[in-house]
C-alpha atoms as a PDB file:
ATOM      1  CA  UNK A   1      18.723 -11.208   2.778  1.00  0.00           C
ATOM      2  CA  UNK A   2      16.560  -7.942   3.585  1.00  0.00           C
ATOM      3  CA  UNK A   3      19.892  -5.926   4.694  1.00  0.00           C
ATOM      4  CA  UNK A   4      20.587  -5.883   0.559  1.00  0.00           C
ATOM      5  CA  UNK A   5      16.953  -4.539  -0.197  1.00  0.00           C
ATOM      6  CA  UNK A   6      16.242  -1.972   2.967  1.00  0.00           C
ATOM      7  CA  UNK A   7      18.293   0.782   3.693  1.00  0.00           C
ATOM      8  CA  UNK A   8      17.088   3.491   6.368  1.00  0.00           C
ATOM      9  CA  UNK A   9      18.434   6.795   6.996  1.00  0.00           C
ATOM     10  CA  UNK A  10      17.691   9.027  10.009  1.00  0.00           C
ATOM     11  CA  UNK A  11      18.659  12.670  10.293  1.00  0.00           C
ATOM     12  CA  UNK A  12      19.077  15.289  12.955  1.00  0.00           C
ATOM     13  CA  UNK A  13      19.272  18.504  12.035  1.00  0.00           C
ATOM     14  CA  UNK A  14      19.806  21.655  14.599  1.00  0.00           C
ATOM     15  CA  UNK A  15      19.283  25.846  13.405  1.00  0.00           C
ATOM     16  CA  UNK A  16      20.181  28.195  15.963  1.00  0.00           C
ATOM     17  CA  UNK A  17      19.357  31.867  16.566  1.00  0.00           C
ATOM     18  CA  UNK A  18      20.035  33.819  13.069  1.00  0.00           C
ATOM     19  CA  UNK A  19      19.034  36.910  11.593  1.00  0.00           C
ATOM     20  CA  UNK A  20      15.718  36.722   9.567  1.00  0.00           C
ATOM     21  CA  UNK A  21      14.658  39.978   8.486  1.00  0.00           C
ATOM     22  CA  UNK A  22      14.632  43.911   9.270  1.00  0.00           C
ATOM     23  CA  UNK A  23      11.904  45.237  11.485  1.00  0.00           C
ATOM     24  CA  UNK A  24       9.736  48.768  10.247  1.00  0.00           C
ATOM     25  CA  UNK A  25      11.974  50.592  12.215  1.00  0.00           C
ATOM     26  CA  UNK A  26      15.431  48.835  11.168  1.00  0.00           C
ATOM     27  CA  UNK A  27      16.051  45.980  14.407  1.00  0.00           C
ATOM     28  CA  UNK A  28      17.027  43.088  12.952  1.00  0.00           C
ATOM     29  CA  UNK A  29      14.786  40.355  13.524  1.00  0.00           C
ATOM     30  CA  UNK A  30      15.843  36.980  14.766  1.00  0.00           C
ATOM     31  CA  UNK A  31      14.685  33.486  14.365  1.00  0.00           C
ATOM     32  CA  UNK A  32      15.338  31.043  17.557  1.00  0.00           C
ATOM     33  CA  UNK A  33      16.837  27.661  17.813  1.00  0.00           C
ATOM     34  CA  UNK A  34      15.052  24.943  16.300  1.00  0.00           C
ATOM     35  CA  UNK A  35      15.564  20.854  15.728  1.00  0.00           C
ATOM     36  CA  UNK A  36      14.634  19.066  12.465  1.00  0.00           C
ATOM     37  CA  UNK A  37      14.337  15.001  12.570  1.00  0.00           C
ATOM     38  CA  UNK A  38      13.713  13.467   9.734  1.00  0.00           C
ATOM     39  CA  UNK A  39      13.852   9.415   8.838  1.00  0.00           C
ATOM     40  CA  UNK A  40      13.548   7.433   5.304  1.00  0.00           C
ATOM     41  CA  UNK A  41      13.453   4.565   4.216  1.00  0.00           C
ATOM     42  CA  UNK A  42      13.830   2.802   1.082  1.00  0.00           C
ATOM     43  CA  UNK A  43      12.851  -1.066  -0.445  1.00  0.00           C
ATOM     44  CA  UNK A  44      14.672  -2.482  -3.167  1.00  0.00           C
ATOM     45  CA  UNK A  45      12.256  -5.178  -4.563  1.00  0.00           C
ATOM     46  CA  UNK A  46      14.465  -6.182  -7.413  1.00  0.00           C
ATOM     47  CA  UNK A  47      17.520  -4.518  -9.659  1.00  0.00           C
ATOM     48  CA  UNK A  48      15.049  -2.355 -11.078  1.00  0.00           C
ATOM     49  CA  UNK A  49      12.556  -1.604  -9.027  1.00  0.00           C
ATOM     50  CA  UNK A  50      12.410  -0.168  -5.592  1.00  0.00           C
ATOM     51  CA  UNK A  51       9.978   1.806  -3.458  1.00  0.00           C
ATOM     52  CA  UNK A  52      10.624   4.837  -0.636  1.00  0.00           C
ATOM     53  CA  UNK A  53       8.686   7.038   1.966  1.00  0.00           C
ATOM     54  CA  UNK A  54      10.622   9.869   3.672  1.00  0.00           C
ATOM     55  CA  UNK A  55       8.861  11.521   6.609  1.00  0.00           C
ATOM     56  CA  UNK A  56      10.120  14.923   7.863  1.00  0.00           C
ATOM     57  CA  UNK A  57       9.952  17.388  10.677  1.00  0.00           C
ATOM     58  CA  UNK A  58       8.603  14.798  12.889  1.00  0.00           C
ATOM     59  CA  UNK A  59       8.752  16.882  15.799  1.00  0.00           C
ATOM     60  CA  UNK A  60       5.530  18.433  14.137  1.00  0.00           C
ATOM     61  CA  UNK A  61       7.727  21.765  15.029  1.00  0.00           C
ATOM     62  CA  UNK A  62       6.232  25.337  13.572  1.00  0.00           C
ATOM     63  CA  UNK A  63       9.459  27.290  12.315  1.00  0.00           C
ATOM     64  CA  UNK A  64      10.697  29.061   9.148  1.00  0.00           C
ATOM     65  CA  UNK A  65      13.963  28.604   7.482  1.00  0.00           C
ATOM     66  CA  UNK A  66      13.195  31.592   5.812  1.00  0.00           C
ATOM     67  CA  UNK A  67      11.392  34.941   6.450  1.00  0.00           C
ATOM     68  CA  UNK A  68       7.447  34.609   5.902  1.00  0.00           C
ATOM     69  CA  UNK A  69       8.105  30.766   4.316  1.00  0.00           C
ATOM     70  CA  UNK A  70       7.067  28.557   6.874  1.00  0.00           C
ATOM     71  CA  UNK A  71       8.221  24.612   6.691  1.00  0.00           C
ATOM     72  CA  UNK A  72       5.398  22.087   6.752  1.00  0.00           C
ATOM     73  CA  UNK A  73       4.337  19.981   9.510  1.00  0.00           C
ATOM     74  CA  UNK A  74       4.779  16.490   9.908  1.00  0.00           C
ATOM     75  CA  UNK A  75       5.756  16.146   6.122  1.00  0.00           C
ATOM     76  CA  UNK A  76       6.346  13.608   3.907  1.00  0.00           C
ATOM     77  CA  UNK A  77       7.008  11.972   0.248  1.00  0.00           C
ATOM     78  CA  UNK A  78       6.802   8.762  -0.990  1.00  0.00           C
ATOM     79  CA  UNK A  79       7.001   6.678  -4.265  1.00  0.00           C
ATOM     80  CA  UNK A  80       8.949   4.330  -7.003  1.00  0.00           C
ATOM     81  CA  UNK A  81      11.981   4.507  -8.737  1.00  0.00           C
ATOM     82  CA  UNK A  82      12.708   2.492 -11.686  1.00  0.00           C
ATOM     83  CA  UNK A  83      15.865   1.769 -13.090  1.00  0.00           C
ATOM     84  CA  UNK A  84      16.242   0.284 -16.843  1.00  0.00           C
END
């Protein structure tokens, strides 16, 4: 019965060394290797009405995917989805 209404997903994602930005002085600047794991899963109560919670980064790593934007820690969403 509860394989119909749960369904889980995991994810492992790798980044490895990659150009970033330019330096003052020109060197380009480098970001190092890095490991993402994220895991979600989602309840469907009924045809029309099911809940979720996706947790990310669970490594609670500090990196940037991009220059000067650095990815939350330990982050997460949650909610409903309704379907009529």
């Amino acid at each position: 019965l509860y394989e119909d209404q749960l369904s889980v997903s995991a994810n492992l994602t790798t980044y490895g060394s990659r150009p970033m930005a330019l330096s003052d002085t020109g060197e380009i600047l480098r970001d190092g290797l890095f490991v993402d794991i994220s895991f979600g899963a989602d309840y469907r109560i009924n045809e029309n009405f099911s809940v979720f919670l996706n947790l990310y980064n669970l490594l609670n790593s500090n990196y940037q995917r991009w220059h000067n934007y650095p990815e939350r820690q330990l982050d997460f969403r949650g909610g409903i989805t309704l379907s009529l």
